[in-house]
N, C-alpha and C. Protein backbone atom coordinates (compact mmCIF):
# COMPACT_ATOMS: atom_id res chain seq x y z
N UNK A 1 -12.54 -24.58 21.80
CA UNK A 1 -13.49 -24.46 20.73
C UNK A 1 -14.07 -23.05 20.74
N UNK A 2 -13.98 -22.47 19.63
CA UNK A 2 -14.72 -21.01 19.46
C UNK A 2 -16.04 -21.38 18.93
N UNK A 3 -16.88 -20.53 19.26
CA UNK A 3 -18.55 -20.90 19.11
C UNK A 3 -18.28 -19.13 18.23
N UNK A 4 -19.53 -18.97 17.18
CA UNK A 4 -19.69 -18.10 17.20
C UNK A 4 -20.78 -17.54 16.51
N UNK A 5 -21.43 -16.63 16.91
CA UNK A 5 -22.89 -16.04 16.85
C UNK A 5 -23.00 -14.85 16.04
N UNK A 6 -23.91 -15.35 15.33
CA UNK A 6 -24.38 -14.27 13.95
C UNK A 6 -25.44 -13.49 14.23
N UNK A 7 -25.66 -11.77 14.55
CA UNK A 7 -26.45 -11.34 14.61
C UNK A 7 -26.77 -10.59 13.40
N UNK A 8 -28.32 -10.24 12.86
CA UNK A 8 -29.21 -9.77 12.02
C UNK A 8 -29.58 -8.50 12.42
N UNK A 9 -28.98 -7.34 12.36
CA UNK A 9 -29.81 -6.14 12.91
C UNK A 9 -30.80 -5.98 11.93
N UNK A 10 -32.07 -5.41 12.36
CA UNK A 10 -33.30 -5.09 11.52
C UNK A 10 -33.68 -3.88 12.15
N UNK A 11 -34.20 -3.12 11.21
CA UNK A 11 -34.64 -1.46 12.20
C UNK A 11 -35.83 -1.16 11.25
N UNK A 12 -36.76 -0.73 11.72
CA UNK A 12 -38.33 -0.61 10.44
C UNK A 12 -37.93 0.70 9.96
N UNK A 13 -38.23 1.66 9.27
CA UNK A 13 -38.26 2.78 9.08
C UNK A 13 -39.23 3.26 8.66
N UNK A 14 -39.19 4.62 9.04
CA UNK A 14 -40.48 5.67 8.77
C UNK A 14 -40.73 5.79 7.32
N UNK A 15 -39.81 5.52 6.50
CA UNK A 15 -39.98 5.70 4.86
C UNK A 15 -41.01 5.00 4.28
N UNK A 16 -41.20 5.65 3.22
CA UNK A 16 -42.43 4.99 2.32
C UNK A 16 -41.86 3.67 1.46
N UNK A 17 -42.52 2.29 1.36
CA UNK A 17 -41.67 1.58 0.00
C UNK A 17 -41.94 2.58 -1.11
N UNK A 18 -40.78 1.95 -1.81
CA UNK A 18 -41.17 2.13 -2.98
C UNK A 18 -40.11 1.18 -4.04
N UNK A 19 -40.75 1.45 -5.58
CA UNK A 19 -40.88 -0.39 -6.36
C UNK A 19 -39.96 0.33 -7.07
N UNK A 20 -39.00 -0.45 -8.17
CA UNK A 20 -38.92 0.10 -9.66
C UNK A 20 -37.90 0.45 -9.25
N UNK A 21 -37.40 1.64 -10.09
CA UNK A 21 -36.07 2.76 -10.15
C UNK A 21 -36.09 3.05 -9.23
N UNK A 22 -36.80 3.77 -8.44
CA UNK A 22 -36.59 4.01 -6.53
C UNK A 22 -36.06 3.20 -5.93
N UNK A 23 -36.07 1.61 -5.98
CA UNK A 23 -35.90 1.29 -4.74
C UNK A 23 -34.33 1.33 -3.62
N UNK A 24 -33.76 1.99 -4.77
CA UNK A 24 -32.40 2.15 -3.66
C UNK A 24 -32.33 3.93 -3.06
N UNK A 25 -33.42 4.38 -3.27
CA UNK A 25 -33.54 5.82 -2.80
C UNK A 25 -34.01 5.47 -1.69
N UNK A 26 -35.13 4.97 -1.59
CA UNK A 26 -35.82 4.75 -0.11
C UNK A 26 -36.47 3.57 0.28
N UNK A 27 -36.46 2.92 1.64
CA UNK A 27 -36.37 1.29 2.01
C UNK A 27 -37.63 1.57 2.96
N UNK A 28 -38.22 0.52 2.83
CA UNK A 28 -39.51 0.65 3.94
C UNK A 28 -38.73 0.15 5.38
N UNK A 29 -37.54 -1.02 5.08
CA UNK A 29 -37.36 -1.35 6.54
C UNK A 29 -35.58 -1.58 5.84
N UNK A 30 -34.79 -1.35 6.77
CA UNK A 30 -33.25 -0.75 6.38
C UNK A 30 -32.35 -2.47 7.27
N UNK A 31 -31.87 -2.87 6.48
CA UNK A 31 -31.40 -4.35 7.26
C UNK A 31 -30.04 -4.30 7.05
N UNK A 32 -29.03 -4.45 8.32
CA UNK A 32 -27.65 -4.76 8.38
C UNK A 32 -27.17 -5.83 7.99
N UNK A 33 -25.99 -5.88 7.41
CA UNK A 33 -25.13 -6.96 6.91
C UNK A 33 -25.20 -8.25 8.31
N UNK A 34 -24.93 -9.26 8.03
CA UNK A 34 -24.80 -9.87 8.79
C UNK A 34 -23.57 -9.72 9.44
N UNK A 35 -23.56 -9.87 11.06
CA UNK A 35 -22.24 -9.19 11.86
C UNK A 35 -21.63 -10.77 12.39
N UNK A 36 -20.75 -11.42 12.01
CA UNK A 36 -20.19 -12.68 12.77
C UNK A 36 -19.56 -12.06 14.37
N UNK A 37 -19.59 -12.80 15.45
CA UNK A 37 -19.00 -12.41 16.61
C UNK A 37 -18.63 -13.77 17.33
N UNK A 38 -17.64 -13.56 18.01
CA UNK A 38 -16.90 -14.99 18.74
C UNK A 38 -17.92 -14.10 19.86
N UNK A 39 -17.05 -15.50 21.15
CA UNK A 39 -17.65 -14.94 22.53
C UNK A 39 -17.05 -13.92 22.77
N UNK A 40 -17.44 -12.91 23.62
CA UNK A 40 -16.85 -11.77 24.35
C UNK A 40 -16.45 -10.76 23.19
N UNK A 41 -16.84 -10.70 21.74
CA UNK A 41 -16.76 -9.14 21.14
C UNK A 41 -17.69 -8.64 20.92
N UNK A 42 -17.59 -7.45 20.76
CA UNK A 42 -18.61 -6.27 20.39
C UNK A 42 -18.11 -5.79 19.33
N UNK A 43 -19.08 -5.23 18.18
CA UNK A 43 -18.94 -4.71 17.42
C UNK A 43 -19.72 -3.98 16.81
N UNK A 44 -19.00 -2.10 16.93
CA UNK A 44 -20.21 -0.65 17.35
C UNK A 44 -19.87 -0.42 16.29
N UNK A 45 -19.92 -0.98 14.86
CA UNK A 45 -20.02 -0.39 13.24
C UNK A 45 -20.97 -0.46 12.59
N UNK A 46 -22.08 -0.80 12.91
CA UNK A 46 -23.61 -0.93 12.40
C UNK A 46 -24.32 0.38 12.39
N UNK A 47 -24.15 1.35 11.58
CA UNK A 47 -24.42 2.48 11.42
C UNK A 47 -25.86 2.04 10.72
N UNK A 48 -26.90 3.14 10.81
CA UNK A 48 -28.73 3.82 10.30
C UNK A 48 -28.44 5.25 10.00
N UNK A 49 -28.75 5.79 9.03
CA UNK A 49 -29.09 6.58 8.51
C UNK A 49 -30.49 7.11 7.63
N UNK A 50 -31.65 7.84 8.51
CA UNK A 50 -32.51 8.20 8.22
C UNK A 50 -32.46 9.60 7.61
N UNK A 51 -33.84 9.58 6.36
CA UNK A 51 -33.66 11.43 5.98
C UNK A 51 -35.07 11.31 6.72
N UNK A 52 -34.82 12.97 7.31
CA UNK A 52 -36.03 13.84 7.93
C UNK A 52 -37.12 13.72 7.29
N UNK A 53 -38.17 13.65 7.80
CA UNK A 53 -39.96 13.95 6.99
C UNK A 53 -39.59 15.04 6.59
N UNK A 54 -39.18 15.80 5.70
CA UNK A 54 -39.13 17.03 5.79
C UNK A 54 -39.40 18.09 3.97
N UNK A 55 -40.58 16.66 3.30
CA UNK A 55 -40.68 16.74 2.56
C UNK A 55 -42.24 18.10 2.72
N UNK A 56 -42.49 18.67 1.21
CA UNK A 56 -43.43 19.44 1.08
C UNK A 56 -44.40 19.40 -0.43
N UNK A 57 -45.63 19.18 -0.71
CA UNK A 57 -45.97 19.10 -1.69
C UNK A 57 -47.27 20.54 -1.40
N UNK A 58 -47.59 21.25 -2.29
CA UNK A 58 -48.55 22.21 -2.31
C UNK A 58 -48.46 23.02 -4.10
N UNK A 59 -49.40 23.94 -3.46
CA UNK A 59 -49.59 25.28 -4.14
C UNK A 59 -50.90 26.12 -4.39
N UNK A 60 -51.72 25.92 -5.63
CA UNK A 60 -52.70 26.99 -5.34
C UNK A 60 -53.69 26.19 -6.16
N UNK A 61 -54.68 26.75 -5.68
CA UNK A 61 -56.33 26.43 -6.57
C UNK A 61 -56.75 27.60 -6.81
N UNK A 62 -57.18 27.82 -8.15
CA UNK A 62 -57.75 29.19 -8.33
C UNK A 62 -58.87 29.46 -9.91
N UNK A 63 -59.55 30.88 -10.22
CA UNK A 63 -60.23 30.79 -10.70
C UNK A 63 -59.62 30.97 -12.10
N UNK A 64 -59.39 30.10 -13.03
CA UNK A 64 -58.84 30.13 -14.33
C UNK A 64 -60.26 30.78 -15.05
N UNK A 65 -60.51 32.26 -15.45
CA UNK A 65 -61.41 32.40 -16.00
C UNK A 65 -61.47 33.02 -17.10
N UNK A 66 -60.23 32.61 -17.73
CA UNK A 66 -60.27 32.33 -19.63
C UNK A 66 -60.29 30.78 -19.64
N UNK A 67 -60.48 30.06 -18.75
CA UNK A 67 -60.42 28.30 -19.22
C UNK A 67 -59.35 28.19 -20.12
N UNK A 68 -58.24 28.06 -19.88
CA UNK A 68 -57.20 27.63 -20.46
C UNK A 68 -56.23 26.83 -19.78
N UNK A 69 -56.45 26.61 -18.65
CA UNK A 69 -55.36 25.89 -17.66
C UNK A 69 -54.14 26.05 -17.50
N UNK A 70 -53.65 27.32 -17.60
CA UNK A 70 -52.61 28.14 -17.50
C UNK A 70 -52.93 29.46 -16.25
N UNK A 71 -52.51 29.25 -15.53
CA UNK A 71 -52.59 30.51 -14.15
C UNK A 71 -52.15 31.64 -14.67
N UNK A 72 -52.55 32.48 -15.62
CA UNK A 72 -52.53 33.61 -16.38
C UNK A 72 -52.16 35.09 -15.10
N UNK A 73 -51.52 35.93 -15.25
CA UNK A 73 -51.09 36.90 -14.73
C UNK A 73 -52.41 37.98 -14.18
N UNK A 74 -53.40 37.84 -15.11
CA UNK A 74 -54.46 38.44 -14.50
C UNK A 74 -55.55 37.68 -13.70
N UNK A 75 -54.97 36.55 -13.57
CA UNK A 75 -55.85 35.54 -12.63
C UNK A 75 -55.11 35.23 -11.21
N UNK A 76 -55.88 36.27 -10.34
CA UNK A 76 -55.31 36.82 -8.90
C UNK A 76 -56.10 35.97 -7.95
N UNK A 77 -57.65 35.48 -8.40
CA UNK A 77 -58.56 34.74 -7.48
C UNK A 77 -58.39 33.70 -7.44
N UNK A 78 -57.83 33.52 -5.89
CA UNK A 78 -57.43 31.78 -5.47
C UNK A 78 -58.89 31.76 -4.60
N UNK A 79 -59.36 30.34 -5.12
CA UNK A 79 -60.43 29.48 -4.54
C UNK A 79 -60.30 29.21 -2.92
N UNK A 80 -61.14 29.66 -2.19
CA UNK A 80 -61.31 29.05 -0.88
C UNK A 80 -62.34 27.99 -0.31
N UNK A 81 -61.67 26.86 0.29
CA UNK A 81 -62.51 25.92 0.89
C UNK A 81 -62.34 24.50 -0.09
N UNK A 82 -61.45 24.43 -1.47
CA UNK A 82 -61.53 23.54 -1.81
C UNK A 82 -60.77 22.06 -1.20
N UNK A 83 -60.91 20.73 -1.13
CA UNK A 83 -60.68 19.64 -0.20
C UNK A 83 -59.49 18.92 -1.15
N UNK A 84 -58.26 19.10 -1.13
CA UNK A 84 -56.88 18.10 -1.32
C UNK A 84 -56.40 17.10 -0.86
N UNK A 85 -56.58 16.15 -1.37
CA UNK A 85 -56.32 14.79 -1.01
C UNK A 85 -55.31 14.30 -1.32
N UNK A 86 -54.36 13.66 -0.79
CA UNK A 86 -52.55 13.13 -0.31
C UNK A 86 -52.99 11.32 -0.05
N UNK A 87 -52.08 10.58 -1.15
CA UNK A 87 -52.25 9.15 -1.61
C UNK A 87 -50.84 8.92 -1.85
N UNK A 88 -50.90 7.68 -1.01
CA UNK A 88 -49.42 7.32 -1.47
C UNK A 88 -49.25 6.13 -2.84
N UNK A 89 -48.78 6.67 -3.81
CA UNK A 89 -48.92 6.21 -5.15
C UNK A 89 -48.34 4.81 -5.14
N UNK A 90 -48.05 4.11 -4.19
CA UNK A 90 -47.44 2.40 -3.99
C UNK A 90 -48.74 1.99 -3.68
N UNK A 91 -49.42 2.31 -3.17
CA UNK A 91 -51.01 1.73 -2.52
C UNK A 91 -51.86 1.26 -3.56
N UNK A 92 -52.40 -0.13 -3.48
CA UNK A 92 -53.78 0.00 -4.41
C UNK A 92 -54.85 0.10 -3.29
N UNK A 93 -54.89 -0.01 -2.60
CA UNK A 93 -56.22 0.14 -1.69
C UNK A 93 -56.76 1.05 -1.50
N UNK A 94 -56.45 2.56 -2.02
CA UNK A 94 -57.01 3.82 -1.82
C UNK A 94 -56.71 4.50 -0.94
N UNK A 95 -56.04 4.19 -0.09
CA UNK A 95 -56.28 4.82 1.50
C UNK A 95 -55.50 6.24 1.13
N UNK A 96 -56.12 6.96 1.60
CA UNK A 96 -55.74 8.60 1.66
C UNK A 96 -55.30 8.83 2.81
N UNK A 97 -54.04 9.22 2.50
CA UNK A 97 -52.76 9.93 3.72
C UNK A 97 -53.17 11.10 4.38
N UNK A 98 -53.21 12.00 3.60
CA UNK A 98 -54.00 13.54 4.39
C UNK A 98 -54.49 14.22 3.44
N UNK A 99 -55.26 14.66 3.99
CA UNK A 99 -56.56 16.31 3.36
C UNK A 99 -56.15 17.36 3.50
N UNK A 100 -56.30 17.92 2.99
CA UNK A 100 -55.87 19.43 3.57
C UNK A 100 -57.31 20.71 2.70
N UNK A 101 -57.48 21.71 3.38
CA UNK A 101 -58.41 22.63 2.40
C UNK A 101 -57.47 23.82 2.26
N UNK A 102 -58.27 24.40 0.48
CA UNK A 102 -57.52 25.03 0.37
C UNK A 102 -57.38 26.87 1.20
N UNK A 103 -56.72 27.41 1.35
CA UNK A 103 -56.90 28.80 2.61
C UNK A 103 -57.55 30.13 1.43
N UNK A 104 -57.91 30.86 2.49
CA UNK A 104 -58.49 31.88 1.63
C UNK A 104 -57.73 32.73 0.47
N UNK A 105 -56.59 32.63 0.23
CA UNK A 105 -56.19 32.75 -1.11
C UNK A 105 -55.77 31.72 -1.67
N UNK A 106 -56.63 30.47 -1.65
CA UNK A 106 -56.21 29.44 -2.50
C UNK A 106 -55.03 28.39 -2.45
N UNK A 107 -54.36 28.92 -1.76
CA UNK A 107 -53.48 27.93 -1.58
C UNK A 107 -53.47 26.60 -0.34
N UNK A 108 -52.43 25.91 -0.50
CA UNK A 108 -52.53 24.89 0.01
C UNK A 108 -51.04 24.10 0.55
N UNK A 109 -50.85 23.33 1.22
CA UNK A 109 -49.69 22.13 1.07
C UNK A 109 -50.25 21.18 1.89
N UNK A 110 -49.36 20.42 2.26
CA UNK A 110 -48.79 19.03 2.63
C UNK A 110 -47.56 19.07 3.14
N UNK A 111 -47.24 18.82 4.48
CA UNK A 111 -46.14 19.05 5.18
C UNK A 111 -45.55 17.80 6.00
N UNK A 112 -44.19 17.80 6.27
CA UNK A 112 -43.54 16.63 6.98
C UNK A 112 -43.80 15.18 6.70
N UNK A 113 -43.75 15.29 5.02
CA UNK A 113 -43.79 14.42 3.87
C UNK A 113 -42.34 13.40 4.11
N UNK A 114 -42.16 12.42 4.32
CA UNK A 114 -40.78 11.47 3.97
C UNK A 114 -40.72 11.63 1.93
N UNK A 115 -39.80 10.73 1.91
CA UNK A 115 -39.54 10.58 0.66
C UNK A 115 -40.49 9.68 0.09
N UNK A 116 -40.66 10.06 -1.07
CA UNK A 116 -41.81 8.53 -1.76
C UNK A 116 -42.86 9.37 -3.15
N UNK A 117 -43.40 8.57 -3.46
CA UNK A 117 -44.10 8.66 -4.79
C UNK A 117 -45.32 8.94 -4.42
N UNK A 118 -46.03 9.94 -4.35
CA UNK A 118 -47.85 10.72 -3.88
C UNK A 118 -48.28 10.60 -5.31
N UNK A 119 -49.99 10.44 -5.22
CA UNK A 119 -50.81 10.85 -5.59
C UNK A 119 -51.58 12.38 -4.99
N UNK A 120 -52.25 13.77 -6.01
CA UNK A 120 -52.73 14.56 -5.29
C UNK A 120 -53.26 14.80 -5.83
N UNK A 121 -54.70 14.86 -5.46
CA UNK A 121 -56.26 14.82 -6.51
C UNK A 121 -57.09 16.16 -5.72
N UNK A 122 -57.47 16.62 -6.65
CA UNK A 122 -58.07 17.88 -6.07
C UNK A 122 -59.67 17.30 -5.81
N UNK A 123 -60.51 17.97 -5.61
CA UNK A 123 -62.10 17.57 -5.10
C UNK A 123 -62.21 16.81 -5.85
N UNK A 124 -63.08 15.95 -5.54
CA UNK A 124 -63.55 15.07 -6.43
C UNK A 124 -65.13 15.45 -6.53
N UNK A 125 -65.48 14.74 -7.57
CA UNK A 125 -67.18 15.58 -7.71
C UNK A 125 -67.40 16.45 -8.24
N UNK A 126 -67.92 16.79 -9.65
CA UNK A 126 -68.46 17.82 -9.98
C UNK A 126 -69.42 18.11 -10.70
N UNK A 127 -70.48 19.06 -10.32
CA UNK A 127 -69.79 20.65 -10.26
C UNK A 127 -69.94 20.45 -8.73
N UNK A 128 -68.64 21.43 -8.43
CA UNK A 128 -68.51 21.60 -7.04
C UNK A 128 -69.71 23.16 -6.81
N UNK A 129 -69.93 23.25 -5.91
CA UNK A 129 -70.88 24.22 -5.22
C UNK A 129 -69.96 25.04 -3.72
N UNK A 130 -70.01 26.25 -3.80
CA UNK A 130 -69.06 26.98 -2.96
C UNK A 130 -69.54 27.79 -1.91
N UNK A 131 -69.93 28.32 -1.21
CA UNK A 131 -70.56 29.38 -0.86
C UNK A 131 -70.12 30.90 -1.19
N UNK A 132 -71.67 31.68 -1.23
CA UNK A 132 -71.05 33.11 -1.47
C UNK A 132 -70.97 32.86 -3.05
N UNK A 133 -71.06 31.87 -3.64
CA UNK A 133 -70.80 31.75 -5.07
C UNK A 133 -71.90 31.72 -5.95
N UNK A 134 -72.53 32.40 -6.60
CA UNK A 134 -73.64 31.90 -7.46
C UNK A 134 -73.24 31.19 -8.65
N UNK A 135 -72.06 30.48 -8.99
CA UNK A 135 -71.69 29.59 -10.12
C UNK A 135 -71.24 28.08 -9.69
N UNK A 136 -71.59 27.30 -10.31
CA UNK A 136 -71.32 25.79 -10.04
C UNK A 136 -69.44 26.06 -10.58
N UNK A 137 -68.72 24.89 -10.20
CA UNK A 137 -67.42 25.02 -10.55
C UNK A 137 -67.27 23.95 -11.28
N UNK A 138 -66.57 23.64 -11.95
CA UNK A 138 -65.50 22.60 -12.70
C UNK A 138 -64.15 22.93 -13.14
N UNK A 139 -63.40 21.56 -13.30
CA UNK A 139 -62.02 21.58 -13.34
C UNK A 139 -61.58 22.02 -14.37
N UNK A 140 -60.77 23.24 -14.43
CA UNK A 140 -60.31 23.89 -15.67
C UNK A 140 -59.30 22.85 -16.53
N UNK A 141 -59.10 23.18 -18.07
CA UNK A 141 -57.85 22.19 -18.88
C UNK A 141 -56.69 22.04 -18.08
N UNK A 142 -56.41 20.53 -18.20
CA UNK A 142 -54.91 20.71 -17.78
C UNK A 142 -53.88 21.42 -18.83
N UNK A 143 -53.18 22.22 -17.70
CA UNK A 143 -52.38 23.38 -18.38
C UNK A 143 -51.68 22.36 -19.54
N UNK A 144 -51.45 23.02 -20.75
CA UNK A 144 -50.81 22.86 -21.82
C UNK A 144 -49.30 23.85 -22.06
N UNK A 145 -49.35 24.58 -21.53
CA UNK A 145 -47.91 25.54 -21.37
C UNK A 145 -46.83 24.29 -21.01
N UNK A 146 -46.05 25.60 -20.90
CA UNK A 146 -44.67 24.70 -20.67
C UNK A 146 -44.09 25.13 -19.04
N UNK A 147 -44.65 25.98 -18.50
CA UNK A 147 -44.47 26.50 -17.12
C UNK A 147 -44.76 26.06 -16.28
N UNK A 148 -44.62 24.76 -15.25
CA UNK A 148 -45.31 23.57 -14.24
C UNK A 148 -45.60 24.92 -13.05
N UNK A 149 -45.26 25.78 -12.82
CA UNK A 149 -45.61 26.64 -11.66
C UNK A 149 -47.24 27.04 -12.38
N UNK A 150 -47.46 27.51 -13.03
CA UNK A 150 -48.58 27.89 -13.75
C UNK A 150 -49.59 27.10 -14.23
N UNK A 151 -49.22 26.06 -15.35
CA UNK A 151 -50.14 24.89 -15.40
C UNK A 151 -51.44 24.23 -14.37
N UNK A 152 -52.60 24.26 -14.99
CA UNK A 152 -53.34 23.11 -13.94
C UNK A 152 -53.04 21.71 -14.27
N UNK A 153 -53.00 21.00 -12.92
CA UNK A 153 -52.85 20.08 -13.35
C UNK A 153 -54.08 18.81 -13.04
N UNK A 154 -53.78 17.37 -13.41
CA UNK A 154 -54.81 16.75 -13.87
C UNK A 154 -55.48 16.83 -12.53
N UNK A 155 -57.00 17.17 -12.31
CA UNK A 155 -57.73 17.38 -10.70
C UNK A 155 -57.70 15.65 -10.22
N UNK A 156 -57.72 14.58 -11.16
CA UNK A 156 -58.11 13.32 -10.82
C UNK A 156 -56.99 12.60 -10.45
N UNK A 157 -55.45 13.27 -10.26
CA UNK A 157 -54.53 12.59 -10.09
C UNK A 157 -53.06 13.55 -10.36
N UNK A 158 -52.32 14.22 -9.99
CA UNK A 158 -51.35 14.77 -10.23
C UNK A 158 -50.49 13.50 -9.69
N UNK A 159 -49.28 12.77 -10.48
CA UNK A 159 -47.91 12.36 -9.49
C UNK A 159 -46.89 13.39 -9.32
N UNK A 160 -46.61 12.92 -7.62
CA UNK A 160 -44.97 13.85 -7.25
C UNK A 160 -44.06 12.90 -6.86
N UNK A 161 -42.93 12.99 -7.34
CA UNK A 161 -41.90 12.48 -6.65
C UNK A 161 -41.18 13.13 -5.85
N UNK A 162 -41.00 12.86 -4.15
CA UNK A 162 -40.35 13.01 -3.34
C UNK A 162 -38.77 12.21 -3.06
N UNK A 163 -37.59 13.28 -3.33
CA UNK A 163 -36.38 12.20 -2.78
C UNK A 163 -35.67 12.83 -2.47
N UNK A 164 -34.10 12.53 -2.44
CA UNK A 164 -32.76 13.04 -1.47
C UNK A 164 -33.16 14.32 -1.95
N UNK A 165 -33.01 14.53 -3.72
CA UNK A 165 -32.37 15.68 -4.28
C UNK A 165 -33.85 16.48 -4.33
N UNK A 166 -34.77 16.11 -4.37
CA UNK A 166 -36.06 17.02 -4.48
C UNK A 166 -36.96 16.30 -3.50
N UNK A 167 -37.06 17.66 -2.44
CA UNK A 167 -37.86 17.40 -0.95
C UNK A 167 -38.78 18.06 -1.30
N UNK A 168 -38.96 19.22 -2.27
CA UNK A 168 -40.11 20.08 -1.83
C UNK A 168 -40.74 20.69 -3.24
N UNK A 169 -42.02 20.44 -3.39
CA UNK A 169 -42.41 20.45 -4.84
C UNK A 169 -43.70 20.96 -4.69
N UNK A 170 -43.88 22.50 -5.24
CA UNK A 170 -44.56 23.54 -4.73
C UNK A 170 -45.49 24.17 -6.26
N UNK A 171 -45.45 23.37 -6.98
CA UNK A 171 -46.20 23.28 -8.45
C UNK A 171 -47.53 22.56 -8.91
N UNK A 172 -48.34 22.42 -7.87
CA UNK A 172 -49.08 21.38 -8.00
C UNK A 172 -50.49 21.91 -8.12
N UNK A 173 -50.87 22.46 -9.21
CA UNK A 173 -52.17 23.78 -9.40
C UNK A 173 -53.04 22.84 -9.86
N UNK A 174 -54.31 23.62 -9.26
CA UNK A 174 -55.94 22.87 -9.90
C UNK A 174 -56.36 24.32 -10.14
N UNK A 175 -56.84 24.63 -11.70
CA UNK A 175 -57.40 25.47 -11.79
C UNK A 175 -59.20 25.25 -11.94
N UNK A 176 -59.74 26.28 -11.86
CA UNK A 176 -61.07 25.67 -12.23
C UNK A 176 -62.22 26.88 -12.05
N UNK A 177 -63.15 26.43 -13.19
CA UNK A 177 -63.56 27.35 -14.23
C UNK A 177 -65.36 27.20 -13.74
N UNK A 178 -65.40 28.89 -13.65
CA UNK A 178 -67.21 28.39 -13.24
C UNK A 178 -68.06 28.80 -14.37
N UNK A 179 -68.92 27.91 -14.05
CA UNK A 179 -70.20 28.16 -14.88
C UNK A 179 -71.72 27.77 -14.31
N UNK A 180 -72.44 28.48 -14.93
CA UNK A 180 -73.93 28.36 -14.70
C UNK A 180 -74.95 27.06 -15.05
């Protein structure tokens, strides 16, 4: 009599879920076919294949001061000290992934990102108050151009998509406009 035993490999993975059209890009937990085996075989064909964290989301905060929400060529002053917040856009519970502030010329990222769908909201609260600044701040228009490197975008919510073919997405501007 042959007996024979069905194993289930299961392996969790570091990936983010995700719902919808994604879900064959990236798996929260990666599950093998079922493997039949008599007594006494082995069988080393159960291959995993993970992609690297090696995702990147950033770019710049700065002083849009024609208020137009377009990062205009004569607008050189990137904002320092502003607070970026990293949400993973499958979540309803809010929970915020990472912060980051922005560096003294304004810029910013988010590093050793997996694949998956972010939320990235610039400060929340306004008027923001800066130091060294005698002007209250607020969030400049979201850019209306057609140039995503340039554009501000919405401060209450930008989405990025992270996947195979796009790891690194370096367009993600808050401009913002002071006043008295």
């Amino acid at each position: 009599m042959i007996s024979v035993l069905c194993i289930l490999v299961v392996m969790a993975s570091p990936q983010l879920a995700l719902s919808g059209d994604f879900w064959d890009q990236v798996y929260r937990y990666t599950v093998s076919d079922v493997v039949p085996l008599n007594d006494n075989d082995t069988n080393e064909t159960v291959d995993f294949g993970f992609v690297p964290n090696n995702g990147l989301i950033g770019d710049r905060v700065w002083n849009d001061s024609n208020k137009n929400g377009i990062q205009d060529e004569e607008e050189k002053e990137g904002i320092f000290g502003v607070r970026i917040k990293l949400y993973d856009a499958n979540t309803t519970n809010g929970v915020c992934m990472k912060i980051t502030t922005s560096n003294n010329t304004g810029y910013y990222n988010f590093t050793e990102l997996p694949p998956g769908m972010y939320i990235v909201i610039a400060e929340d609260g306004f008027p923001l108050k800066f130091p060294n600044s005698i002007y209250d701040w607020g969030p400049s228009p979201v850019g209306i151009g057609e140039d995503l490197e340039k554009d501000s975008n919405n401060h209450s919510g930008a989405i990025v998509i992270l996947n195979k073919d796009n790891r690194i997405n370096t367009t993600i501007d808050f401009g913002y406009i002071p006043y008295k």
